[in-house]
N, C-alpha and C. Protein backbone atom coordinates (compact mmCIF):
# COMPACT_ATOMS: atom_id res chain seq x y z
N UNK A 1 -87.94 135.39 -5.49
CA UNK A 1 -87.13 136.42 -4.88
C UNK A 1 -87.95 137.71 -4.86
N UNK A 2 -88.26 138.13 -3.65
CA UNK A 2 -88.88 139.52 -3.83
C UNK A 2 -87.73 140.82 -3.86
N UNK A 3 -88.30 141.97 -4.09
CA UNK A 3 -87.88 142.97 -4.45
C UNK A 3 -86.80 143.24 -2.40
N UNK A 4 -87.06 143.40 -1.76
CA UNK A 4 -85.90 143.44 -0.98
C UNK A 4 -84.27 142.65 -1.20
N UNK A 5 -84.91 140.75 -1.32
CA UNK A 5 -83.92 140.18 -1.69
C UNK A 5 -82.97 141.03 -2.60
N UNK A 6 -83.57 141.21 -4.00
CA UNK A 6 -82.94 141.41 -5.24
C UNK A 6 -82.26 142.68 -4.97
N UNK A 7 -82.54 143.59 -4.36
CA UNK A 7 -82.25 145.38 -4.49
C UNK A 7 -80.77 144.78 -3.32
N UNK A 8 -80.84 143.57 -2.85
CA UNK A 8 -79.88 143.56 -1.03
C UNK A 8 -78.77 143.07 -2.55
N UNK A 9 -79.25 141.76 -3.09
CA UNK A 9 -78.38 140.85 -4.40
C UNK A 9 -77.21 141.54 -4.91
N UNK A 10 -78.24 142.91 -5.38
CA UNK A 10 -77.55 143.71 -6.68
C UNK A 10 -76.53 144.70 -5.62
N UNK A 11 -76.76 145.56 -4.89
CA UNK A 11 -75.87 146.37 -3.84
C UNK A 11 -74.96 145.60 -3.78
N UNK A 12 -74.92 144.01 -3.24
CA UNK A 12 -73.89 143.33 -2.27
C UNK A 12 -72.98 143.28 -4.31
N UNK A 13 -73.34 142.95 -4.79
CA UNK A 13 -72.64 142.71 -6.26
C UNK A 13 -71.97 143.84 -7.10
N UNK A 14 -72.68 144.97 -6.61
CA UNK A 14 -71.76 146.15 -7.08
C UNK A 14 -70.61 146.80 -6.07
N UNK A 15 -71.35 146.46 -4.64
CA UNK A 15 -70.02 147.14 -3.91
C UNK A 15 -68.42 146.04 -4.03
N UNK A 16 -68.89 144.68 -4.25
CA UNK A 16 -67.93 143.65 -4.15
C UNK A 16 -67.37 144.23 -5.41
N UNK A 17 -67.86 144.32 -7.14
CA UNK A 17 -67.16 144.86 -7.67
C UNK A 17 -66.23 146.19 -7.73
N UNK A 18 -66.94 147.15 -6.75
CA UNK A 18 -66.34 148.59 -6.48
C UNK A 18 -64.78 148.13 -6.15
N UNK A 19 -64.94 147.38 -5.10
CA UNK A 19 -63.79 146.76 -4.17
C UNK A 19 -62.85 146.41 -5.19
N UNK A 20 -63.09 145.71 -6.16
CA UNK A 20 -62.10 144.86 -6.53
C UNK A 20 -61.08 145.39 -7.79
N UNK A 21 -61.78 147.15 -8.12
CA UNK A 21 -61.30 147.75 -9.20
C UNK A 21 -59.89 148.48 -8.39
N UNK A 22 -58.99 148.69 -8.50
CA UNK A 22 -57.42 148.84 -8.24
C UNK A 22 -57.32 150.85 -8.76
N UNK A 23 -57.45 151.51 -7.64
CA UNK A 23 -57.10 152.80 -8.67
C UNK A 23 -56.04 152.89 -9.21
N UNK A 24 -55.81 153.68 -9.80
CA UNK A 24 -54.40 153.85 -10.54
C UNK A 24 -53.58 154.89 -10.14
N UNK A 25 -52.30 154.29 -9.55
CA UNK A 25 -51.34 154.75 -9.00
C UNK A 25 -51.15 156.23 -9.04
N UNK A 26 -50.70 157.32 -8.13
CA UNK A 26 -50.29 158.77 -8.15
C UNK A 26 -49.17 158.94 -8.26
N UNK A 27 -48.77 160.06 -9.44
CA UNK A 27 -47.48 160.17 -10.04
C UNK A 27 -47.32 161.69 -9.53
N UNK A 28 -46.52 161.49 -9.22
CA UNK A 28 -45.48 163.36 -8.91
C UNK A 28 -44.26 163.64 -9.68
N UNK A 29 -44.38 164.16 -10.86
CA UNK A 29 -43.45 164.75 -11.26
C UNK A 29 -42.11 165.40 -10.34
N UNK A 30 -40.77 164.99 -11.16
CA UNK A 30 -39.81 165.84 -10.06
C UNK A 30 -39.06 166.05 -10.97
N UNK A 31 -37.78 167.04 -10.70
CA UNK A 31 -36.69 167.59 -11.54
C UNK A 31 -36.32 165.93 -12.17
N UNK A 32 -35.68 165.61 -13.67
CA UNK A 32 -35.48 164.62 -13.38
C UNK A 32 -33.77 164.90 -12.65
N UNK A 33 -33.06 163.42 -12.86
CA UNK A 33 -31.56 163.21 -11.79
C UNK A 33 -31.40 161.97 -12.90
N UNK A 34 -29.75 161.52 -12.53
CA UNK A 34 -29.69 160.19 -13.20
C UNK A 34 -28.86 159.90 -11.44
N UNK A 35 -29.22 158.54 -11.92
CA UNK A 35 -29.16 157.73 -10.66
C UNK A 35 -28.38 156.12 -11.25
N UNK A 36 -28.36 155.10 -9.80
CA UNK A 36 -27.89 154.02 -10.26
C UNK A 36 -29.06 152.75 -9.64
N UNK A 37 -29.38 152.08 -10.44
CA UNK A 37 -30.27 150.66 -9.96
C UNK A 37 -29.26 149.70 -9.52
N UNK A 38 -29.53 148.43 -8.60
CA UNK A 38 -29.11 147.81 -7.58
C UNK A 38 -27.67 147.16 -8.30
N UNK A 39 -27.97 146.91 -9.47
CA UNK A 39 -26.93 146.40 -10.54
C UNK A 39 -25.62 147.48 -11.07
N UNK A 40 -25.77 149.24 -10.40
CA UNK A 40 -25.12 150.16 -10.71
C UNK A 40 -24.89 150.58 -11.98
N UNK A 41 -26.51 149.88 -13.09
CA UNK A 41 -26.45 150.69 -14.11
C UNK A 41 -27.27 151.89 -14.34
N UNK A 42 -26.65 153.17 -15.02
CA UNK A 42 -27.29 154.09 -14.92
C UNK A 42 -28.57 154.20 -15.03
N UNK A 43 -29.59 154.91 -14.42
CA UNK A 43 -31.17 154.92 -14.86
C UNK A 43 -31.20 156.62 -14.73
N UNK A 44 -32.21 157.34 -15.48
CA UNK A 44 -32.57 158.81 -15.43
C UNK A 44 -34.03 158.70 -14.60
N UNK A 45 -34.41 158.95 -13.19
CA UNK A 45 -35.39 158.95 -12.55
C UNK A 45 -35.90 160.39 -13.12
N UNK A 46 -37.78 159.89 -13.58
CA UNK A 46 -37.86 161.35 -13.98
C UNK A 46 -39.82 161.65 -12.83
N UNK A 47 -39.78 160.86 -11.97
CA UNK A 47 -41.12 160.85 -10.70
C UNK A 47 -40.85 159.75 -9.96
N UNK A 48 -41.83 160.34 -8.70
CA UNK A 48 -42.29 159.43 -7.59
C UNK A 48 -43.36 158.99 -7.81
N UNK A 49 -43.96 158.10 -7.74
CA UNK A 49 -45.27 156.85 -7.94
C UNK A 49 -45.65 156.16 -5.99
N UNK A 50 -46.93 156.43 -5.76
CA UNK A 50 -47.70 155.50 -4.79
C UNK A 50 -47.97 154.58 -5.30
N UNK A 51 -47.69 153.40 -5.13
CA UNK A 51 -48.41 152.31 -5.72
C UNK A 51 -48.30 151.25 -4.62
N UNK A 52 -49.85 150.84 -4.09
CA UNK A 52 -49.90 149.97 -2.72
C UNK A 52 -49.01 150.77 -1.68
N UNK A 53 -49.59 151.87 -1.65
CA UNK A 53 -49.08 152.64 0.01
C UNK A 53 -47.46 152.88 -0.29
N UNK A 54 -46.66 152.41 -1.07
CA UNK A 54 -45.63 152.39 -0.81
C UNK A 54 -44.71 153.46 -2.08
N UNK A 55 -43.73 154.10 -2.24
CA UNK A 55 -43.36 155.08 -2.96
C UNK A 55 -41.78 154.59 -3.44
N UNK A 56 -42.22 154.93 -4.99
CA UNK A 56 -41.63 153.97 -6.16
C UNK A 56 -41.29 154.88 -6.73
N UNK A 57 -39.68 154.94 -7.34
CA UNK A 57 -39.51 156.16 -8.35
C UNK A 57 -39.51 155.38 -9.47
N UNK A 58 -39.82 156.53 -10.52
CA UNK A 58 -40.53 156.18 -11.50
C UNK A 58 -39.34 156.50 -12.49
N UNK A 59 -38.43 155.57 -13.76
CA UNK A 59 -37.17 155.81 -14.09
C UNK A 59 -37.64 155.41 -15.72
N UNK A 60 -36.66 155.68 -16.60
CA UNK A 60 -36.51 155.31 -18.14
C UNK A 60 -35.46 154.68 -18.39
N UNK A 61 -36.47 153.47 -18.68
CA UNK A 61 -35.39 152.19 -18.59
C UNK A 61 -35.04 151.88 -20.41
N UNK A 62 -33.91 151.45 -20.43
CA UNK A 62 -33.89 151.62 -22.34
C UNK A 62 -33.59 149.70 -22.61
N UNK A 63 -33.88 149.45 -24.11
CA UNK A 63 -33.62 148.07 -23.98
C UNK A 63 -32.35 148.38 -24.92
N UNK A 64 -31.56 146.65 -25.51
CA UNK A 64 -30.33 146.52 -26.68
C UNK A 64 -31.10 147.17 -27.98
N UNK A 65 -32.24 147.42 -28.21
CA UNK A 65 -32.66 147.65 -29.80
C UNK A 65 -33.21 149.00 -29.54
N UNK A 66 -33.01 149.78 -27.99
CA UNK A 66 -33.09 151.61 -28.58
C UNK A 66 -34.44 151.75 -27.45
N UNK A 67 -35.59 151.18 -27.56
CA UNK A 67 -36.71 151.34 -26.97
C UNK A 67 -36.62 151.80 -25.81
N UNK A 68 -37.60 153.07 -25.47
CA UNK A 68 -37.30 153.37 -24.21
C UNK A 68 -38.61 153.21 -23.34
N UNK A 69 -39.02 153.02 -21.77
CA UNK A 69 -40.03 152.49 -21.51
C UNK A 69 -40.16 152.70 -20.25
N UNK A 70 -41.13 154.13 -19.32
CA UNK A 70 -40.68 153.93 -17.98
C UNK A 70 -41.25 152.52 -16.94
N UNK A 71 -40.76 152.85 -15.59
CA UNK A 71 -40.74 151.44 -14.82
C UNK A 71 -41.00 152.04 -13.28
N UNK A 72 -41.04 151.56 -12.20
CA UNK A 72 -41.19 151.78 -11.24
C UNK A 72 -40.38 151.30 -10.34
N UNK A 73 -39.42 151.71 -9.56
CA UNK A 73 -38.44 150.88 -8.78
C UNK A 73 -38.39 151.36 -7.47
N UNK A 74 -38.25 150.83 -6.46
CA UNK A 74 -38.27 150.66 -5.47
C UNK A 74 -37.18 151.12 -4.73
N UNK A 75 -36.07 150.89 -5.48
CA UNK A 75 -34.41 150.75 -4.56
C UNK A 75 -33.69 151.38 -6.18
N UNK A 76 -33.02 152.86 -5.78
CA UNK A 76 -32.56 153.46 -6.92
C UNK A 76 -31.53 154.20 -5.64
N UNK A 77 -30.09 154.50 -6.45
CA UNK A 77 -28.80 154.75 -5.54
C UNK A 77 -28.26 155.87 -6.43
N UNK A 78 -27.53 156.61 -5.26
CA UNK A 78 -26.99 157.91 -5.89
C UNK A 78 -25.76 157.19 -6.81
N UNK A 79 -25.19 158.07 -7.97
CA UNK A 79 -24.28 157.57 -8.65
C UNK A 79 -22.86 157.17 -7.97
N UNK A 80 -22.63 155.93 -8.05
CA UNK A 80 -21.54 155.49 -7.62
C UNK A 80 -21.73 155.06 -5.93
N UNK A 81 -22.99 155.24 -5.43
CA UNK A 81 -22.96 153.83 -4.06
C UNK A 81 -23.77 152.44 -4.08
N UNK A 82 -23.91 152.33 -5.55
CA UNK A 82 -25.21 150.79 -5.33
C UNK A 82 -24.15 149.68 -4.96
N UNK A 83 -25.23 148.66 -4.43
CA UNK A 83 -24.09 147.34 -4.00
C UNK A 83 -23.86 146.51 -5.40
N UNK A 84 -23.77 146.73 -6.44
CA UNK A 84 -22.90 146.00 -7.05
C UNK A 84 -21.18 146.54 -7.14
């Protein structure tokens, strides 16, 4: 392999890796609101999130043992119109 091959090798191997690293999503802070998820249980939306072109609010979801943990959702309803 001469030195053209190898220098073409290594380029084609780092841009394929460039490609394949995922940036990490853009968050916008907003006032938070409490809101309702598709199930009409309460969620406190506290940002908007890009993630894959598309814009996700960003909520604090709690579990049965207290833990709290944000999430990204897609489909969030003013209090009292979700379809459940």
């Amino acid at each position: 392999m001469d030195y053209a091959d190898h220098y073409s090798a290594t380029k084609d191997a780092i841009i394929d890796a460039l490609a394949a690293v995922k940036p990490s999503p853009k968050m916008m802070r907003i006032d938070a609101f409490d809101a309702e998820d598709d199930g009409g249980e309460p969620v406190r939306v506290i940002g908007v999130i890009e993630d894959d072109d598309i814009l996700k609010f960003l909520v604090i979801e709690s579990d049965a043992d207290g833990e709290i943990y944000p999430i990204a959702r897609s489909h969030i309803y003013k209090k009292g119109t979700s379809v459940a």
